[in-house]
Protein backbone atom coordinates (compact mmCIF):
# COMPACT_ATOMS: atom_id res chain seq x y z
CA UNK A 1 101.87 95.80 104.11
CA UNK A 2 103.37 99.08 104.27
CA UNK A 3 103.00 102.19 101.88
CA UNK A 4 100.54 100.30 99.76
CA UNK A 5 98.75 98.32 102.59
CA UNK A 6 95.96 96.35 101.17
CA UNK A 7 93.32 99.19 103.03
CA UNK A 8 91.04 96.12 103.32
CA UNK A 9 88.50 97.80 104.88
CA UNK A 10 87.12 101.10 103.47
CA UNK A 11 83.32 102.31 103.55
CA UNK A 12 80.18 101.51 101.61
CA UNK A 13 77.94 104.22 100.73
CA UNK A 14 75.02 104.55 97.98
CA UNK A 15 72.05 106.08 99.62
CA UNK A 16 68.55 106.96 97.27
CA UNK A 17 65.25 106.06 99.62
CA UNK A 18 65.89 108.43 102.50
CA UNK A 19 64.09 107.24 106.00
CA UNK A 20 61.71 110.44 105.57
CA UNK A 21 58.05 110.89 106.21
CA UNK A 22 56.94 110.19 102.47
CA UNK A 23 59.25 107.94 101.21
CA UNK A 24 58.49 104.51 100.16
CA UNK A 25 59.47 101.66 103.18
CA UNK A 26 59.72 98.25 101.83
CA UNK A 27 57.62 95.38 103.34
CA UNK A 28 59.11 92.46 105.19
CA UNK A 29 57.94 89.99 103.06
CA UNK A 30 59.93 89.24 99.80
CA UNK A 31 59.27 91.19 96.31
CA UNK A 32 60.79 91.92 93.61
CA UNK A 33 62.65 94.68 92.04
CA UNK A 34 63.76 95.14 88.87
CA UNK A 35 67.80 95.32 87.82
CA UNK A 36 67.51 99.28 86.38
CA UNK A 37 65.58 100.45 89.48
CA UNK A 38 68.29 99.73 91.62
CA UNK A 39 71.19 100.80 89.83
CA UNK A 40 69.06 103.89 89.19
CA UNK A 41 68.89 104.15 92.96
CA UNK A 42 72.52 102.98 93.92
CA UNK A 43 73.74 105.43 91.13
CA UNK A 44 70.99 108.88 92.42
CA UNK A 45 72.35 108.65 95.99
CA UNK A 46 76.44 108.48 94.39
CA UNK A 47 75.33 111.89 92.93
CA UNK A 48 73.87 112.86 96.28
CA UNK A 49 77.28 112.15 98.14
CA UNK A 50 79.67 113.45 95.64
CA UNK A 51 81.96 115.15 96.25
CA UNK A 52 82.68 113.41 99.94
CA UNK A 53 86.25 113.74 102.34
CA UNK A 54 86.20 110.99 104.89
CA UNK A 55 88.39 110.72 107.48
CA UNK A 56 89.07 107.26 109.53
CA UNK A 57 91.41 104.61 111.31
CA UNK A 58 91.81 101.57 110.53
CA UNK A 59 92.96 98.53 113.28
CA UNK A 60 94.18 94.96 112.92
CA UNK A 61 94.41 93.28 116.75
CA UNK A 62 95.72 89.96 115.71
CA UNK A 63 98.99 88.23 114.26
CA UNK A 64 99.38 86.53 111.15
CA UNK A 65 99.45 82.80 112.06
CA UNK A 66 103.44 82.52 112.80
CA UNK A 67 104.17 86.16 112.61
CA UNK A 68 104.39 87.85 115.70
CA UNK A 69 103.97 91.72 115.81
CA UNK A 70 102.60 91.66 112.60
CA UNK A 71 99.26 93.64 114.01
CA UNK A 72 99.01 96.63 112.00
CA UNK A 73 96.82 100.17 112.26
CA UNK A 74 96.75 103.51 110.11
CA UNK A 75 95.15 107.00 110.19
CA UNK A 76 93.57 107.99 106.78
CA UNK A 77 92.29 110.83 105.02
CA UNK A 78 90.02 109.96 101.66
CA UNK A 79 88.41 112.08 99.06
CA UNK A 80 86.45 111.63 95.95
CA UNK A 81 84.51 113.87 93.12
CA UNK A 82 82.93 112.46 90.16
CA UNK A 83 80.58 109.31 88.97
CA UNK A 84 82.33 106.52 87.39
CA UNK A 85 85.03 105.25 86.56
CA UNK A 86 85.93 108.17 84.56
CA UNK A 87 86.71 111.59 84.85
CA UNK A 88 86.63 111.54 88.31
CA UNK A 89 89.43 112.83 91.04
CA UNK A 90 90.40 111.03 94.18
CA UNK A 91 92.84 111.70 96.69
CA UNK A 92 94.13 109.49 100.04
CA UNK A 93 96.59 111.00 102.41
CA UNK A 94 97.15 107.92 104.91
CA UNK A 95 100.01 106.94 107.96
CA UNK A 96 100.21 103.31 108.22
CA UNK A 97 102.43 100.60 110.13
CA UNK A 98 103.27 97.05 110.75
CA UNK A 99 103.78 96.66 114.84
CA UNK A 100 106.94 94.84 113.62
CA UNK A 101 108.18 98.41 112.42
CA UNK A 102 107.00 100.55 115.21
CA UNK A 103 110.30 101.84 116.02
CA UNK A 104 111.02 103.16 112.53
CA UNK A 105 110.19 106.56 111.44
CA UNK A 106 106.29 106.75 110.46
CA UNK A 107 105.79 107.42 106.95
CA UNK A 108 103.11 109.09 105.67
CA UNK A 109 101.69 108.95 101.62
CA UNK A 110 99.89 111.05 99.98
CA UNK A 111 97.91 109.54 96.60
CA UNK A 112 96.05 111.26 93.71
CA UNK A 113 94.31 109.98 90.93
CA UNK A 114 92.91 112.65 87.98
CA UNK A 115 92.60 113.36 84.52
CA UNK A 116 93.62 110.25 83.47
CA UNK A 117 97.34 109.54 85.71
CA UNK A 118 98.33 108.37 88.79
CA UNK A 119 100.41 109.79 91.62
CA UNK A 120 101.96 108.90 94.64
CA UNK A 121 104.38 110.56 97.28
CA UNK A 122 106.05 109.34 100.60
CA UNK A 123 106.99 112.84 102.32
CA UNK A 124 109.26 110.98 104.70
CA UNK A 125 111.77 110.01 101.89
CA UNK A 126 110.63 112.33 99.38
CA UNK A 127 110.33 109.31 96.65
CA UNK A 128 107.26 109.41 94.03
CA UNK A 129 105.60 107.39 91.65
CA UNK A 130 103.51 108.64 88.68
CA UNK A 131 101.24 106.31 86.15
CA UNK A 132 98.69 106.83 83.29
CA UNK A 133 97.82 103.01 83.48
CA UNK A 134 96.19 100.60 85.57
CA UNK A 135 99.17 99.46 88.07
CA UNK A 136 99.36 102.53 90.16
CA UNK A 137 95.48 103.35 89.80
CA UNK A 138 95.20 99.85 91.20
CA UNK A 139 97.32 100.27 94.13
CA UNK A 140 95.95 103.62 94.86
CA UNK A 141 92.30 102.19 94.40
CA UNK A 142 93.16 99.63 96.91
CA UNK A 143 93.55 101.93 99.90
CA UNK A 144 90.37 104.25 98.87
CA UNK A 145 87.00 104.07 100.29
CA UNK A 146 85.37 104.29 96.91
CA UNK A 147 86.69 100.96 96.90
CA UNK A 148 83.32 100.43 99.09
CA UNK A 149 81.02 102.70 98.23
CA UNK A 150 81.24 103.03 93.95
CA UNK A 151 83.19 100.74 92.96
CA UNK A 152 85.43 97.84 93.48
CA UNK A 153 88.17 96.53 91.43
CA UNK A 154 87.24 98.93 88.43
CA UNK A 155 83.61 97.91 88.49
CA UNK A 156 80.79 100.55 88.87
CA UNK A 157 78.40 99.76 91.05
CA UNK A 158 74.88 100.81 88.76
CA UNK A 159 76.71 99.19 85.80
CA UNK A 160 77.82 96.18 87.30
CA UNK A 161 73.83 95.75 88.63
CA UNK A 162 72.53 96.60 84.58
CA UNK A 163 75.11 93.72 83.40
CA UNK A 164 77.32 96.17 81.28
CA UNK A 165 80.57 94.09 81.74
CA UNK A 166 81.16 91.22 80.06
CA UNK A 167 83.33 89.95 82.79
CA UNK A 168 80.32 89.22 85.11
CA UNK A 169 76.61 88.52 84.95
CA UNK A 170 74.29 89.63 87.72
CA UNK A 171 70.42 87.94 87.32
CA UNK A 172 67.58 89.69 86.61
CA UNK A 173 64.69 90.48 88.68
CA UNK A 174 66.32 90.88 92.36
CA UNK A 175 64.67 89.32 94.96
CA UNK A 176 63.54 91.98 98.07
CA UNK A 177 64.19 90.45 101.50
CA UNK A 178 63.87 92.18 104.62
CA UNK A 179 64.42 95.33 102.73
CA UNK A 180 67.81 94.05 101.60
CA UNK A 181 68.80 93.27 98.43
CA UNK A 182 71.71 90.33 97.57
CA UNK A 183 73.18 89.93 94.17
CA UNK A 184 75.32 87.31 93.26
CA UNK A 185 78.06 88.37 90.91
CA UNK A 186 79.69 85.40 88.64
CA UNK A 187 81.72 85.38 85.70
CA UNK A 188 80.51 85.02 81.98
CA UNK A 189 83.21 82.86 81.24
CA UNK A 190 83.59 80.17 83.47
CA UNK A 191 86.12 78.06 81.76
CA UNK A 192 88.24 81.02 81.42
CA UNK A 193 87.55 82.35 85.22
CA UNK A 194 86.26 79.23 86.75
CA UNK A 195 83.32 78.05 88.28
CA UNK A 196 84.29 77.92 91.69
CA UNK A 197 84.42 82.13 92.64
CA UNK A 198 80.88 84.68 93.11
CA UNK A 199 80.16 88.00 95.01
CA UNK A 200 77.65 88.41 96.83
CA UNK A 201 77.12 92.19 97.59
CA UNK A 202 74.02 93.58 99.85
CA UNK A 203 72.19 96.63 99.28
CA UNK A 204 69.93 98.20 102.38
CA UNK A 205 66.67 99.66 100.81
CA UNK A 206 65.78 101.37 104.34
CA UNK A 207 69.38 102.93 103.80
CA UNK A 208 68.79 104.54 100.78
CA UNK A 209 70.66 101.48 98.97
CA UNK A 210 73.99 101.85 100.75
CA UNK A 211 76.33 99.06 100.27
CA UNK A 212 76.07 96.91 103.66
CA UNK A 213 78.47 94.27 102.36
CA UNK A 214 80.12 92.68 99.81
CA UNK A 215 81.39 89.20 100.45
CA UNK A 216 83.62 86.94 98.26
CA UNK A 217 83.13 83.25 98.17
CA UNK A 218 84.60 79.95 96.85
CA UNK A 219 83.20 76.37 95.94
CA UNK A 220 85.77 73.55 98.51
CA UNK A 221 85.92 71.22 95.50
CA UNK A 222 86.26 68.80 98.12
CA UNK A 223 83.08 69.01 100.17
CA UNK A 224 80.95 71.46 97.20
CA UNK A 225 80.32 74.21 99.82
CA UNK A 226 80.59 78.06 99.44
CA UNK A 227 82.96 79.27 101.97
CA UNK A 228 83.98 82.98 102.90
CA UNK A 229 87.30 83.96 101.60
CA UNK A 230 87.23 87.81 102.18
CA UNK A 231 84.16 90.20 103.54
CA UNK A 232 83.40 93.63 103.76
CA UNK A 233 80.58 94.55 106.55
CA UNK A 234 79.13 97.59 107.67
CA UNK A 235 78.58 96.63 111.70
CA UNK A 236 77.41 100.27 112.57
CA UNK A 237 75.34 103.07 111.22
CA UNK A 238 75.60 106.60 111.49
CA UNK A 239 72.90 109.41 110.24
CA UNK A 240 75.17 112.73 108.63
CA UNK A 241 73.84 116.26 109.43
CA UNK A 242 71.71 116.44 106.65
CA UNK A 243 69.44 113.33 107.66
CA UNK A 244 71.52 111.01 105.29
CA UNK A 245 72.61 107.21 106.73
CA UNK A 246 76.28 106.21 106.39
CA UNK A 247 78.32 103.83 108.15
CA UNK A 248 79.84 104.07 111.05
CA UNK A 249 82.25 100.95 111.91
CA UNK A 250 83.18 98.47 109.66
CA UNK A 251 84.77 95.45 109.52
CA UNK A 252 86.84 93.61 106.57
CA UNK A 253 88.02 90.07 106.96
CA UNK A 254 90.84 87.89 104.62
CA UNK A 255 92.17 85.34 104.62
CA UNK A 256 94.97 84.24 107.16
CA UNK A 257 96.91 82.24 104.16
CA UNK A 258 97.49 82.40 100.93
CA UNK A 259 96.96 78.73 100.24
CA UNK A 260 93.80 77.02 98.84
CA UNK A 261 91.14 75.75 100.92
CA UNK A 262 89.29 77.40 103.56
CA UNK A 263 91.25 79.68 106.80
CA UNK A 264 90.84 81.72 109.10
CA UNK A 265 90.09 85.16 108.83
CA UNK A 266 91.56 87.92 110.03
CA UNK A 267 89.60 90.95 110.90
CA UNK A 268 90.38 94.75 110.51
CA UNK A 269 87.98 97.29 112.27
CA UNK A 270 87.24 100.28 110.38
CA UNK A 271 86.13 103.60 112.51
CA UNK A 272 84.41 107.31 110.33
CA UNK A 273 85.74 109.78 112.45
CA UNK A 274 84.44 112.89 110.45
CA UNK A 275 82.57 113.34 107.41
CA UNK A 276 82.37 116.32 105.17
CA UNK A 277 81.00 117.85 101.94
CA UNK A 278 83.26 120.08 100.05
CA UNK A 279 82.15 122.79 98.28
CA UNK A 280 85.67 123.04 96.86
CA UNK A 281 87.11 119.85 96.06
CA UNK A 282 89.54 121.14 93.32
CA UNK A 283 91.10 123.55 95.28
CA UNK A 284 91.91 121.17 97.87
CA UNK A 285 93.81 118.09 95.74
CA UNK A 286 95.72 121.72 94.17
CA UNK A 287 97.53 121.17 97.55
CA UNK A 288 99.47 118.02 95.91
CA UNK A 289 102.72 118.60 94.65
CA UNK A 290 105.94 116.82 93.48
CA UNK A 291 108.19 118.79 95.88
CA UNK A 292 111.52 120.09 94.72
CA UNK A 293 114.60 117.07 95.47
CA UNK A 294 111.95 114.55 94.76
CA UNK A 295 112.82 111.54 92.66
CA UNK A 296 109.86 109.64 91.29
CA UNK A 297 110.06 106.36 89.20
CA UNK A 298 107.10 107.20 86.03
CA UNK A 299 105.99 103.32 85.08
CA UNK A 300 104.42 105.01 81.56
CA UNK A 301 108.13 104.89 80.04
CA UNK A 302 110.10 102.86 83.12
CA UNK A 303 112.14 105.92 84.04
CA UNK A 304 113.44 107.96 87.29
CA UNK A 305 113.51 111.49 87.59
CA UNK A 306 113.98 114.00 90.18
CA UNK A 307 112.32 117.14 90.86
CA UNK A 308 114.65 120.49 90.38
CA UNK A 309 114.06 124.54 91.05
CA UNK A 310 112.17 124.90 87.36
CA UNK A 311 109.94 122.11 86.84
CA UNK A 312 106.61 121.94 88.33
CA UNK A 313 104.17 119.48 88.87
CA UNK A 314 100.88 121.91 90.53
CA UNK A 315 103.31 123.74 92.63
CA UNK A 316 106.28 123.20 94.46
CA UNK A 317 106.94 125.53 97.31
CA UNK A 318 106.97 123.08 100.71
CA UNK A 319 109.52 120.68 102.56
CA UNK A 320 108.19 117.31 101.86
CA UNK A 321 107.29 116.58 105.28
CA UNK A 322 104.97 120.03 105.44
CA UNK A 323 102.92 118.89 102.21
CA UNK A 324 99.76 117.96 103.17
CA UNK A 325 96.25 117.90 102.21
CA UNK A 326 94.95 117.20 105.51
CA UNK A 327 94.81 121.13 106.38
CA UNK A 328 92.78 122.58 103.39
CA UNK A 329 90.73 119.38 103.33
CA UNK A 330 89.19 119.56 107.38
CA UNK A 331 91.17 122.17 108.71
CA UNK A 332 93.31 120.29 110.47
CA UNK A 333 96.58 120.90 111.41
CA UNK A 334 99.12 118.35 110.10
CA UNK A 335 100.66 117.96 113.96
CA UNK A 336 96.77 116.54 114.92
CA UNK A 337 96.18 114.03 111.94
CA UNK A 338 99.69 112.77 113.21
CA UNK A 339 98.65 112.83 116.53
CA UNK A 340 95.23 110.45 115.66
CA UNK A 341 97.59 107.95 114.79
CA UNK A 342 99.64 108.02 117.83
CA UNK A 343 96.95 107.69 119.79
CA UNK A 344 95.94 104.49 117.89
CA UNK A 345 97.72 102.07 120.81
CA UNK A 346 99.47 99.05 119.81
């Protein structure tokens, strides 16, 4: 769990009804609502929020069973522009750490997906990692926040709700309870997949349709029960400058082990320190740069190569341990992200 930490935890967004004089409240008692209407919802509030930069820690407080210091905590900075899973640009500049490797230098990665590739660098040991396919999109997709809030292991949101995949089936005519709204995700194929996973993701109507969590669950052949293997859970809510909800603290739990059956979870606490609304987002991810002496491994064609004086990738004018993003993205001083995660006690 090091450069490409499983970021369990990362935010849910997807706000449309806004908690306004005017705007339709939902009653206690159950109703229904149609699949369209809500992905039409979930998919108006995306374009509401986008672009977004987030910035938040992350904390796990408790061992693997049998692993001591295997806690683990990271500083992050997230951004993202564009609806989809296409043509869209997102960038995570994160410092994260076992408590087993506390005494090693920190290392700090800086991620980019747009236009199609893939890009990674660890300014620490100047090493790199470019892709146009799905492996380092997945790994990079794994640490971001849109992870939470648009999508989730390249599935759209709004899509996913008007059954456009043909992995998964969502049912029609959603059941309103308590202003919430529950769908349970299984897969088309069940001999193929199996009958024994679903998803169960929550929408909050009062919240303009954010994502408040998004569980997955398995059938103990054994005793025919659902059990939790891994959750995602908004705990705490926030309200942005311009009236907008958004969360706050969140939690994700997973699994303990890796073997089949039901475990304990461990839980990572998620904290949004700072919010913003760029009005600039491509000037900021212009910041990103192969510097010069770096050696990156391209997975397209399975080859290394290292960065010299006359090629260029953006630009390439900075030490490796100067390039950030964190400055033109918050105006924050490299020294004080760095410092954040310092403070983050063991």
């Amino acid at each position: 769990m090091r450069l490409f930490c499983f970021y369990g935890v990362i935010i849910f967004l997807s706000q449309i009804v806004l908690l306004t004089p005017g705007h339709e409240c939902f009653g206690a008692e159950s109703n229904k609502i149609d699949n369209l209407t809500l992905a039409d919802m979930v998919e108006k509030t995306l374009q509401k929020l986008d672009p977004i930069i987030v910035l938040y820690i992350q904390k796990r407080d408790q061992d693997f069973p049998g692993k001591p210091n295997s806690k683990w905590k990271s500083v992050n900075l997230f951004g993202t522009q564009g609806i989809g899973l296409t043509n869209r640009t997102d960038f995570m500049e994160n410092i994260t750490q076992d408590e087993m490797d506390k005494n090693l230098p920190v290392q700090r990665q800086i991620s980019l997906i747009k236009n199609g590739f893939s890009y990674s660098l660890n300014t620490l040991l100047n090493h790199g990692t470019k892709s146009s396919n799905q492996v380092l999109y997945n790994l990079i997709e794994s640490q971001c926040i849109s992870s939470w809030f648009k999508q989730h292991s390249f599935t759209y949101y709004p899509d996913l709700i008007r059954n456009k995949y043909d992995v998964y089936v969502v049912p029609e005519n959603l059941e309103i309870i308590n202003n919430k709204v529950t769908i349970v995700v299984r897969y088309r194929n069940s001999k193929l997949y199996g009958k024994d996973k679903r998803k169960k993701i929550t929408f909050d109507l009062l919240r303009g349709a954010l994502l408040e969590a998004y569980h997955l669950e398995q059938l103990d052949l054994k005793t025919n029960k659902w059990y939790l293997r891994q959750a995602y859970d908004v705990v705490e809510w926030q309200k942005l400058d311009d009236g907008t909800d958004f969360p706050k603290i969140c939690e994700y739990r997973f699994p303990s082990s890796t073997k089949k059956g039901p475990s304990k979870l461990l839980t990572t606490k998620l904290t949004v320190l700072q919010v913003k609304r760029p009005k600039n987002f491509d000037h900021i991810v212009s910041d990103f740069r192969f510097t010069v002496g770096c050696k990156y491994y391209d997975i397209d064609t399975k080859t290394f190569h290292e960065v010299g004086s006359g090629e260029r990738f953006e630009e390439l004018r900075n030490k490796p341990t100067n390039c950030t993003l964190v400055k033109r993205a918050l105006g924050m001083e490299l020294e004080e992200f760095n410092k954040l995660y310092d403070d983050l006690k063991w």
